[in-house]
PDB file of N, CA and C in Angstrom:
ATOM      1  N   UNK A   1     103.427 101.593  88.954  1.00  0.00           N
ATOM      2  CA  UNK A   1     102.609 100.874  89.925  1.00  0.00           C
ATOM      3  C   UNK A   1     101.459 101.782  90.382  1.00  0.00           C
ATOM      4  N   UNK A   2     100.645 101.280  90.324  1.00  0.00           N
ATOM      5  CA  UNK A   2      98.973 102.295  90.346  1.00  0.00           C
ATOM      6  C   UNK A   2      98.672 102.056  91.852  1.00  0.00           C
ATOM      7  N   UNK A   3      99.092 103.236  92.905  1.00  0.00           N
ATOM      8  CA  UNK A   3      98.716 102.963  94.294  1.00  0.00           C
ATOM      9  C   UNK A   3      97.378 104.314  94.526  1.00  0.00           C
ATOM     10  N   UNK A   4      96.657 104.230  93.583  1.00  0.00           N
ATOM     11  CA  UNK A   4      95.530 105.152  93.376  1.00  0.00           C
ATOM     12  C   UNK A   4      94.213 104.087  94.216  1.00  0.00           C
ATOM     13  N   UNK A   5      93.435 104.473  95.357  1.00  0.00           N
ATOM     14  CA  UNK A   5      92.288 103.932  95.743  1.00  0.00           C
ATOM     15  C   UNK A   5      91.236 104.428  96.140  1.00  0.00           C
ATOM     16  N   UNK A   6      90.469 104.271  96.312  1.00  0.00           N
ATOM     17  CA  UNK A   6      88.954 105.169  96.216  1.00  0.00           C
ATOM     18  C   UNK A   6      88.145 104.600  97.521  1.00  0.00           C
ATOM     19  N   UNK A   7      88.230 105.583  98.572  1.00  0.00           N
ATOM     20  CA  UNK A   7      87.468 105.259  99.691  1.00  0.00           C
ATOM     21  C   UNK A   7      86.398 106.458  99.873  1.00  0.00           C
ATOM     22  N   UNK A   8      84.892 104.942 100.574  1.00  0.00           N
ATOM     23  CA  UNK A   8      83.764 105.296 100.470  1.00  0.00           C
ATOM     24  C   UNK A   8      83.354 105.771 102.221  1.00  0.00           C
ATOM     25  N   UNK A   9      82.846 106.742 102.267  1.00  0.00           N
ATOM     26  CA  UNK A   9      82.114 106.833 103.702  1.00  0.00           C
ATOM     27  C   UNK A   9      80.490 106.851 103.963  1.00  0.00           C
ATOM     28  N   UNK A  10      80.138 106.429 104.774  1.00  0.00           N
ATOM     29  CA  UNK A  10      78.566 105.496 105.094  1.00  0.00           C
ATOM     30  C   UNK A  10      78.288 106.075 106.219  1.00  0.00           C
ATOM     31  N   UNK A  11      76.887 106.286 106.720  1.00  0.00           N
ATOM     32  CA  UNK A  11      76.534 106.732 108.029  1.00  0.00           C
ATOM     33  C   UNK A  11      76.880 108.249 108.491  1.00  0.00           C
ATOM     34  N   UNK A  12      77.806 108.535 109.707  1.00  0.00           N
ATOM     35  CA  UNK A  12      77.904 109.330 110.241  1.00  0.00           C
ATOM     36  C   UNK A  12      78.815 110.322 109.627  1.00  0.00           C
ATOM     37  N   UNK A  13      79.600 108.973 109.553  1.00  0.00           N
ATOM     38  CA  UNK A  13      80.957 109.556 108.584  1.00  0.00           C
ATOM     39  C   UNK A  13      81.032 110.472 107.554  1.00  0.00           C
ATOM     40  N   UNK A  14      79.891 110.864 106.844  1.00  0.00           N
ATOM     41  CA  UNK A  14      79.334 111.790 105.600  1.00  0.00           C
ATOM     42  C   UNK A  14      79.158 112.801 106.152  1.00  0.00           C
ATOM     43  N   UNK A  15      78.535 113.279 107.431  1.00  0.00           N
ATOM     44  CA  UNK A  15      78.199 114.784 107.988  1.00  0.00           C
ATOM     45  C   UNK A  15      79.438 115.004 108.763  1.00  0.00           C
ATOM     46  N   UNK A  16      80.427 114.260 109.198  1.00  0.00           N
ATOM     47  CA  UNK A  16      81.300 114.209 109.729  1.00  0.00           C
ATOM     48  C   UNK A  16      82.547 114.913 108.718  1.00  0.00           C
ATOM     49  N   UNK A  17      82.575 114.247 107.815  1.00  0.00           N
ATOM     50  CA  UNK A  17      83.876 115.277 106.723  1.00  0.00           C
ATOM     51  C   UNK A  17      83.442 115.670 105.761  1.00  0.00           C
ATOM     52  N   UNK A  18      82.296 116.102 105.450  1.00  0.00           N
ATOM     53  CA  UNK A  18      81.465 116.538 104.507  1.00  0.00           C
ATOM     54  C   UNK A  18      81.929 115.960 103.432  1.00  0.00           C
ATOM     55  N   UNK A  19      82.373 114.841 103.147  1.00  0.00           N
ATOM     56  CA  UNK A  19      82.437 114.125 101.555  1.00  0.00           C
ATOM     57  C   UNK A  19      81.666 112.362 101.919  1.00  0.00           C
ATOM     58  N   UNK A  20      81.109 111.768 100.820  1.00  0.00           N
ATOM     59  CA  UNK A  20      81.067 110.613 101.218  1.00  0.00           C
ATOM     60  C   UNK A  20      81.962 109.649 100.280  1.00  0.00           C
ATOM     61  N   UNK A  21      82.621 110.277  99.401  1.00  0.00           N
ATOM     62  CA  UNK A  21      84.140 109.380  98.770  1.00  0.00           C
ATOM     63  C   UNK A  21      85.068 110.276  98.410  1.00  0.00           C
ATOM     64  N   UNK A  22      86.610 109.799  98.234  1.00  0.00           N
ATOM     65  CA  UNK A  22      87.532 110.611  97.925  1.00  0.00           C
ATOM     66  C   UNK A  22      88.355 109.191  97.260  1.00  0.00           C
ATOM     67  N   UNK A  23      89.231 109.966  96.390  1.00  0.00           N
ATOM     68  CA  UNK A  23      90.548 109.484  95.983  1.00  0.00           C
ATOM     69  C   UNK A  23      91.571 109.759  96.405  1.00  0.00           C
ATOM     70  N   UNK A  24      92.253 108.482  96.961  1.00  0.00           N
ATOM     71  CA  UNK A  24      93.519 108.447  97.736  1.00  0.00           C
ATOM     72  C   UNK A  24      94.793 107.685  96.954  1.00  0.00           C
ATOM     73  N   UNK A  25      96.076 108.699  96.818  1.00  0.00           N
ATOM     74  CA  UNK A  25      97.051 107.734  96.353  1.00  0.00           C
ATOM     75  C   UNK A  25      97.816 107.727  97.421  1.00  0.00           C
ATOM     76  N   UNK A  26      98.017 106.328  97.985  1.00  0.00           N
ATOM     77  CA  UNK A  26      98.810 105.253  99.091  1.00  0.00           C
ATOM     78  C   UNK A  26     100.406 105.890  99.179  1.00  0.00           C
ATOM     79  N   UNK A  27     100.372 106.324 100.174  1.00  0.00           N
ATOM     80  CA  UNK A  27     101.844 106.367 100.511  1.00  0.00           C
ATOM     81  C   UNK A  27     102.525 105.016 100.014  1.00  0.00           C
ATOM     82  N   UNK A  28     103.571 104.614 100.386  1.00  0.00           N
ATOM     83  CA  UNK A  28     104.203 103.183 100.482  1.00  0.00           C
ATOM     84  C   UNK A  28     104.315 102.774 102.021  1.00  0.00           C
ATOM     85  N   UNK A  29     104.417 103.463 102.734  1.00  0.00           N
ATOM     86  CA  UNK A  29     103.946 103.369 104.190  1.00  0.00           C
ATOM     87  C   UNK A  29     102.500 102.592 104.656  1.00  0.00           C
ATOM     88  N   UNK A  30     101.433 102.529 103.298  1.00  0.00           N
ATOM     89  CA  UNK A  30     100.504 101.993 103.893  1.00  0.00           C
ATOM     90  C   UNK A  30     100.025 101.012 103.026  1.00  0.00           C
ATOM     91  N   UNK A  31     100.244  99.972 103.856  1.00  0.00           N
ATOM     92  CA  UNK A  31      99.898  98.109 103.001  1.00  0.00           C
ATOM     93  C   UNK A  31      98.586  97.461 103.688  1.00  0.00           C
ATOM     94  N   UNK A  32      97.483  98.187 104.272  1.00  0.00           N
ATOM     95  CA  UNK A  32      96.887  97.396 105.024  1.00  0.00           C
ATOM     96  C   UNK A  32      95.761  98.109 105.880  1.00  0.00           C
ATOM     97  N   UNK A  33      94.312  97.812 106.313  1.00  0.00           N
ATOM     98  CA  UNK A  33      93.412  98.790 106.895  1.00  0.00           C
ATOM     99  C   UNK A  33      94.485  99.737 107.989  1.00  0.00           C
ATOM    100  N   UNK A  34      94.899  98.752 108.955  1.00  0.00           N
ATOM    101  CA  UNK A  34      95.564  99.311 109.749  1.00  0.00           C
ATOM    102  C   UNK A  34      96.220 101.036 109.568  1.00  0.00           C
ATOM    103  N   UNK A  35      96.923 100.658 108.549  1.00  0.00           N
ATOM    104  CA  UNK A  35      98.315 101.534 108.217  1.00  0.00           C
ATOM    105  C   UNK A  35      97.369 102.942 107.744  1.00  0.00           C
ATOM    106  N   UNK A  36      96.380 102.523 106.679  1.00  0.00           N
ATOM    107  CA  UNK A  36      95.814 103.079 105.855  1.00  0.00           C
ATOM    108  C   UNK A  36      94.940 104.495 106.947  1.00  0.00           C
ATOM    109  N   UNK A  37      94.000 103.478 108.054  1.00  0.00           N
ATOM    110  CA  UNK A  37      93.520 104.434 108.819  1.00  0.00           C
ATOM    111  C   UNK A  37      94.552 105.451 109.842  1.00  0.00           C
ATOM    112  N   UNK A  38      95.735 105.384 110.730  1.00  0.00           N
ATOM    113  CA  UNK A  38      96.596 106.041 111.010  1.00  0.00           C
ATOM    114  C   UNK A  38      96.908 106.827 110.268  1.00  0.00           C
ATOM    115  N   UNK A  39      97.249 106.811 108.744  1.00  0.00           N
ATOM    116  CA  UNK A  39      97.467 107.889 107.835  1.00  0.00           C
ATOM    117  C   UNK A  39      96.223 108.868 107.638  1.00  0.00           C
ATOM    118  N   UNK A  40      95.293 108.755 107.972  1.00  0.00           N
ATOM    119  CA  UNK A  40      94.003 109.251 108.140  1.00  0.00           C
ATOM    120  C   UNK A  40      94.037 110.049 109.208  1.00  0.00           C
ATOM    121  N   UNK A  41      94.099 109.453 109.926  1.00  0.00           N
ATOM    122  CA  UNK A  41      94.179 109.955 111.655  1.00  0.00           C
ATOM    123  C   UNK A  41      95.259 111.043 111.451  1.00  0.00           C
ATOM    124  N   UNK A  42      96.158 111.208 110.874  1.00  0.00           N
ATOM    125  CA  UNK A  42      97.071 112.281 110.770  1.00  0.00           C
ATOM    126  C   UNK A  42      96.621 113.707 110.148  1.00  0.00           C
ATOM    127  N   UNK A  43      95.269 113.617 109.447  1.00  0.00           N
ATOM    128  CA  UNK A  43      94.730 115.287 108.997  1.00  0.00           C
ATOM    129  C   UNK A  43      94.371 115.882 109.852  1.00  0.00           C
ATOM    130  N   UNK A  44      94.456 115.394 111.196  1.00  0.00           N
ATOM    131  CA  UNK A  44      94.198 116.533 111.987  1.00  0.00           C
ATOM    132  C   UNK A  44      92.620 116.288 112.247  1.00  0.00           C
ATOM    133  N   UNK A  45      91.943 117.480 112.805  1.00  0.00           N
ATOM    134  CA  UNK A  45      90.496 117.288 113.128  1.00  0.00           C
ATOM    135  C   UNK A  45      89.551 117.613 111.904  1.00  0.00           C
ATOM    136  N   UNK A  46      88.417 116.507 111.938  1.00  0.00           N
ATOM    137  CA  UNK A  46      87.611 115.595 112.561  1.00  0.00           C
ATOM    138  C   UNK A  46      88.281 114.373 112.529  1.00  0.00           C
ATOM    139  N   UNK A  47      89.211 113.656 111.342  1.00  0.00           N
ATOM    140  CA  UNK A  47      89.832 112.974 111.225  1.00  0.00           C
ATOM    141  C   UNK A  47      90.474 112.064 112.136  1.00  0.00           C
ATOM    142  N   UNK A  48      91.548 112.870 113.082  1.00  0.00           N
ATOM    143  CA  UNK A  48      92.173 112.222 114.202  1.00  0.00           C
ATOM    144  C   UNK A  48      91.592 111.355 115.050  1.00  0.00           C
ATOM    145  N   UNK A  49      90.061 112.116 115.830  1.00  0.00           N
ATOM    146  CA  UNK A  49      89.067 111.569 116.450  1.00  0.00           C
ATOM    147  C   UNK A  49      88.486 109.989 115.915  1.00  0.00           C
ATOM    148  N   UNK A  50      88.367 110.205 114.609  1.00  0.00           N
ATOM    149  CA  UNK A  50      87.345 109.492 113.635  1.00  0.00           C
ATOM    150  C   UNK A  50      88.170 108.330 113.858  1.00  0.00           C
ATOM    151  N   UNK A  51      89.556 108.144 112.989  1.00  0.00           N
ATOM    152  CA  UNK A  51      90.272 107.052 113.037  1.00  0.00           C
ATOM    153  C   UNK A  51      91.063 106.773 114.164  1.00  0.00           C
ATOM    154  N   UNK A  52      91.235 107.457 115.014  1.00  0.00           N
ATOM    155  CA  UNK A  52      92.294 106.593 116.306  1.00  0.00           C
ATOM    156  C   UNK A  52      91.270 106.329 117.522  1.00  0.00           C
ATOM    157  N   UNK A  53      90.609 107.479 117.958  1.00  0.00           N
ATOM    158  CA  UNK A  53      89.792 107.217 119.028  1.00  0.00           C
ATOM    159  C   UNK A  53      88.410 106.506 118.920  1.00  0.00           C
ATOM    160  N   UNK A  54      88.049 106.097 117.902  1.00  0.00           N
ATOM    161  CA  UNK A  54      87.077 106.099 117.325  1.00  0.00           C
ATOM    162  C   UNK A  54      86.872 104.649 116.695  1.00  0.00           C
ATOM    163  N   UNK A  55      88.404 104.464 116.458  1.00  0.00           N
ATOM    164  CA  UNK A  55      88.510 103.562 115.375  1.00  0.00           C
ATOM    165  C   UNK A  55      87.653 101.767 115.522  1.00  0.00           C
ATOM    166  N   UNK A  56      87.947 101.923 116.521  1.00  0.00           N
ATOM    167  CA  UNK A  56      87.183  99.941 116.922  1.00  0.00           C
ATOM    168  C   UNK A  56      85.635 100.215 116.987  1.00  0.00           C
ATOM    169  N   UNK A  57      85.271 101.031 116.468  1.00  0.00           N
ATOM    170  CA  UNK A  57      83.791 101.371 116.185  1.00  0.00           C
ATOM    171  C   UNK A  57      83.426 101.249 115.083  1.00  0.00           C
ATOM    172  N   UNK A  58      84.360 101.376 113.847  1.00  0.00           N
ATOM    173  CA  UNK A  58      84.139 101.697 112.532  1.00  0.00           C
ATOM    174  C   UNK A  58      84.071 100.149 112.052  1.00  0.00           C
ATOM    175  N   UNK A  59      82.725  99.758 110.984  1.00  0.00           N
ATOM    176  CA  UNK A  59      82.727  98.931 110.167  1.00  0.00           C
ATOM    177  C   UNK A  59      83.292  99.585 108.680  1.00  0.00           C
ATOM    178  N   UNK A  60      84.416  98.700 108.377  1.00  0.00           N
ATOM    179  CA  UNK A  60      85.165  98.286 107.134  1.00  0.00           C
ATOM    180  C   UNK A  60      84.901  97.350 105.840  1.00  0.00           C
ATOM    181  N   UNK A  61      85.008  97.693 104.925  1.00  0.00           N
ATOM    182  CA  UNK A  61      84.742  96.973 103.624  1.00  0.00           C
ATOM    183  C   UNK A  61      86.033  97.003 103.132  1.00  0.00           C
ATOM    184  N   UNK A  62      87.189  96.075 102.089  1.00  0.00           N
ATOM    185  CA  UNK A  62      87.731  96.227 101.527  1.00  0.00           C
ATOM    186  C   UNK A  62      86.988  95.366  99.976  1.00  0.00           C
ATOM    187  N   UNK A  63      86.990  95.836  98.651  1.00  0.00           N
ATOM    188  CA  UNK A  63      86.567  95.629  97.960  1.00  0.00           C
ATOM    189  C   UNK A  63      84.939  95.045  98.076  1.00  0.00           C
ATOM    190  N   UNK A  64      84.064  95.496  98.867  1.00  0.00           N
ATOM    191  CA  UNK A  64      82.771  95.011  98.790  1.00  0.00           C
ATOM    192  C   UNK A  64      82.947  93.903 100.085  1.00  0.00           C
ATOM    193  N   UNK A  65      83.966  93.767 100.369  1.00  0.00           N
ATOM    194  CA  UNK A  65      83.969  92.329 101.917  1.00  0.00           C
ATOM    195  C   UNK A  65      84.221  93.015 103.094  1.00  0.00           C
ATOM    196  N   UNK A  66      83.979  92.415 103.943  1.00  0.00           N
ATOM    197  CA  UNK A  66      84.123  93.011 105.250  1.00  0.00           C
ATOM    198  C   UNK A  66      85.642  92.490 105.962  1.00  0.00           C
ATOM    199  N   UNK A  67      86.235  93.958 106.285  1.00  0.00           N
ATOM    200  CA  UNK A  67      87.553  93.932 106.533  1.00  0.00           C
ATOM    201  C   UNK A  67      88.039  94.215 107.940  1.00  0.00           C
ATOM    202  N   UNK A  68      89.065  93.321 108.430  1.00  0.00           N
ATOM    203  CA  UNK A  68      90.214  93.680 109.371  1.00  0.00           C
ATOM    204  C   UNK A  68      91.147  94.608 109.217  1.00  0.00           C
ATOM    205  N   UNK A  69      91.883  95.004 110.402  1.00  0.00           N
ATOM    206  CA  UNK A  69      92.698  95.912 110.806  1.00  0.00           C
ATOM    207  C   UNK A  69      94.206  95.804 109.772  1.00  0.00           C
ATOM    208  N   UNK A  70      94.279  94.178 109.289  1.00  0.00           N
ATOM    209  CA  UNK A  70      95.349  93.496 108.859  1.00  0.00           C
ATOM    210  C   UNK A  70      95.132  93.364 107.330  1.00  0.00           C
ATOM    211  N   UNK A  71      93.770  93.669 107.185  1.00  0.00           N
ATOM    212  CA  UNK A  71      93.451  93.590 105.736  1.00  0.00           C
ATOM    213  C   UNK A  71      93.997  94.272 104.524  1.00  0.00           C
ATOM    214  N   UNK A  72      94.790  93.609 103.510  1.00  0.00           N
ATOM    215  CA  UNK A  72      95.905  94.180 102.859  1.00  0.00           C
ATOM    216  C   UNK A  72      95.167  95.326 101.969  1.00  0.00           C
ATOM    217  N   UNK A  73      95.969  96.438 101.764  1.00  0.00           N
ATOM    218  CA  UNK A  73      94.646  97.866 100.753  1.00  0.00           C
ATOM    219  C   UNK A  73      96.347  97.829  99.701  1.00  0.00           C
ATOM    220  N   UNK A  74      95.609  97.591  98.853  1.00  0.00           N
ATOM    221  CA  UNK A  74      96.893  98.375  97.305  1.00  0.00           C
ATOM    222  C   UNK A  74      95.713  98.901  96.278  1.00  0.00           C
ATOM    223  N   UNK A  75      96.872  99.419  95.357  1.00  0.00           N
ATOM    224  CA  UNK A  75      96.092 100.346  94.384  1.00  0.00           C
ATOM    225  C   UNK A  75      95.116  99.487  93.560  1.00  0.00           C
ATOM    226  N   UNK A  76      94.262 100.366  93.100  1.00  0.00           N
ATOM    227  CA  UNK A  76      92.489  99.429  92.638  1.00  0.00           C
ATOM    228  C   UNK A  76      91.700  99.851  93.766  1.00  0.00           C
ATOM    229  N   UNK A  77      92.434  99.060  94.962  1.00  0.00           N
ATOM    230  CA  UNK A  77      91.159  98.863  95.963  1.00  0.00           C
ATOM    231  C   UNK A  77      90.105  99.757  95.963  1.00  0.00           C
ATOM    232  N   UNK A  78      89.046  99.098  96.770  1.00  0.00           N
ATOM    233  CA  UNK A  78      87.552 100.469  97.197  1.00  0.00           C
ATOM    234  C   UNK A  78      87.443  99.874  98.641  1.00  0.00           C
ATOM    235  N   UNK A  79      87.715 100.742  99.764  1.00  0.00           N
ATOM    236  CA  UNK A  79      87.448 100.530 100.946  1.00  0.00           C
ATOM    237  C   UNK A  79      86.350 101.468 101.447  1.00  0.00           C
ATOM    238  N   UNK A  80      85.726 100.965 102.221  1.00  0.00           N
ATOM    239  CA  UNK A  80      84.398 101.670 102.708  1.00  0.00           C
ATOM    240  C   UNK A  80      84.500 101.682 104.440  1.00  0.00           C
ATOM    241  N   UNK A  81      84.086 103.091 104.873  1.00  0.00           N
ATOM    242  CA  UNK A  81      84.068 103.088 106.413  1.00  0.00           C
ATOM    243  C   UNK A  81      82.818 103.240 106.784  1.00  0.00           C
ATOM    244  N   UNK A  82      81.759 102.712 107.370  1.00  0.00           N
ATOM    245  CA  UNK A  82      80.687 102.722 108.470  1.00  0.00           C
ATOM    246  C   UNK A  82      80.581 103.097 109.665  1.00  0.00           C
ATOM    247  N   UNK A  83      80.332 104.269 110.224  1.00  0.00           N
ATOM    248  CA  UNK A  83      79.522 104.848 111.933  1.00  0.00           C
ATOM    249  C   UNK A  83      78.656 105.145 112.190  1.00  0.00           C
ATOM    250  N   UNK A  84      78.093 104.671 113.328  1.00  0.00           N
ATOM    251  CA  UNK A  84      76.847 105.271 113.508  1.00  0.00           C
ATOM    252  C   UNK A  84      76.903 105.737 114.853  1.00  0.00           C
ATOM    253  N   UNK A  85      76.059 106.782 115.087  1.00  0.00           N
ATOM    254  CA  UNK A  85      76.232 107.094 117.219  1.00  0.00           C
ATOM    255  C   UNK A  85      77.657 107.125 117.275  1.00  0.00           C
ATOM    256  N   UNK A  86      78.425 107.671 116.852  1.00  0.00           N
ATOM    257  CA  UNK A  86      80.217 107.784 117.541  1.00  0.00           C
ATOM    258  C   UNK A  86      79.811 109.116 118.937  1.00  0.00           C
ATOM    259  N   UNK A  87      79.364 109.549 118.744  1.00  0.00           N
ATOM    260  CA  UNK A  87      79.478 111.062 120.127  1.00  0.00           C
ATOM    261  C   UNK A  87      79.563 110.058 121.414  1.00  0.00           C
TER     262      UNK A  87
END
């Protein structure tokens, strides 16, 4: 089962973790934007900030569409995060 996915970062988010994509293989813990960003939020800093405190700021893409919190992520996917002005 291919839980391999490729997330894109946009805006702020690029000077923020100095990458603007990475490859991620999915825990099984994470079925969904929701899940997906909390597992994020767990590297520690800049990260933590980015996705928990941060998080209802961020525009989402799952495959090229614009995504919810509930929005299901499995392997294939391409999710994209958007910030701008977070300070």
């Amino acid at each position: 089962m291919n839980r391999q996915i490729k997330i894109y970062f946009f805006g702020h988010l690029v000077d923020m973790l100095y990458r603007d994509n990475e490859v991620l293989f999915l825990p099984l813990s994470v079925n969904d934007v929701q899940t997906l960003m909390a597992h994020l939020a767990k590297r520690g800093e800049p990260w933590t900030p980015l996705f928990d405190k941060h998080a209802a700021r961020l525009k989402i893409t799952v495959n090229k569409q614009f995504a919810e919190l509930d929005t299901p992520v499995k392997g294939g996917d391409e999710v994209g995060f958007v910030a701008f002005n977070l300070s």
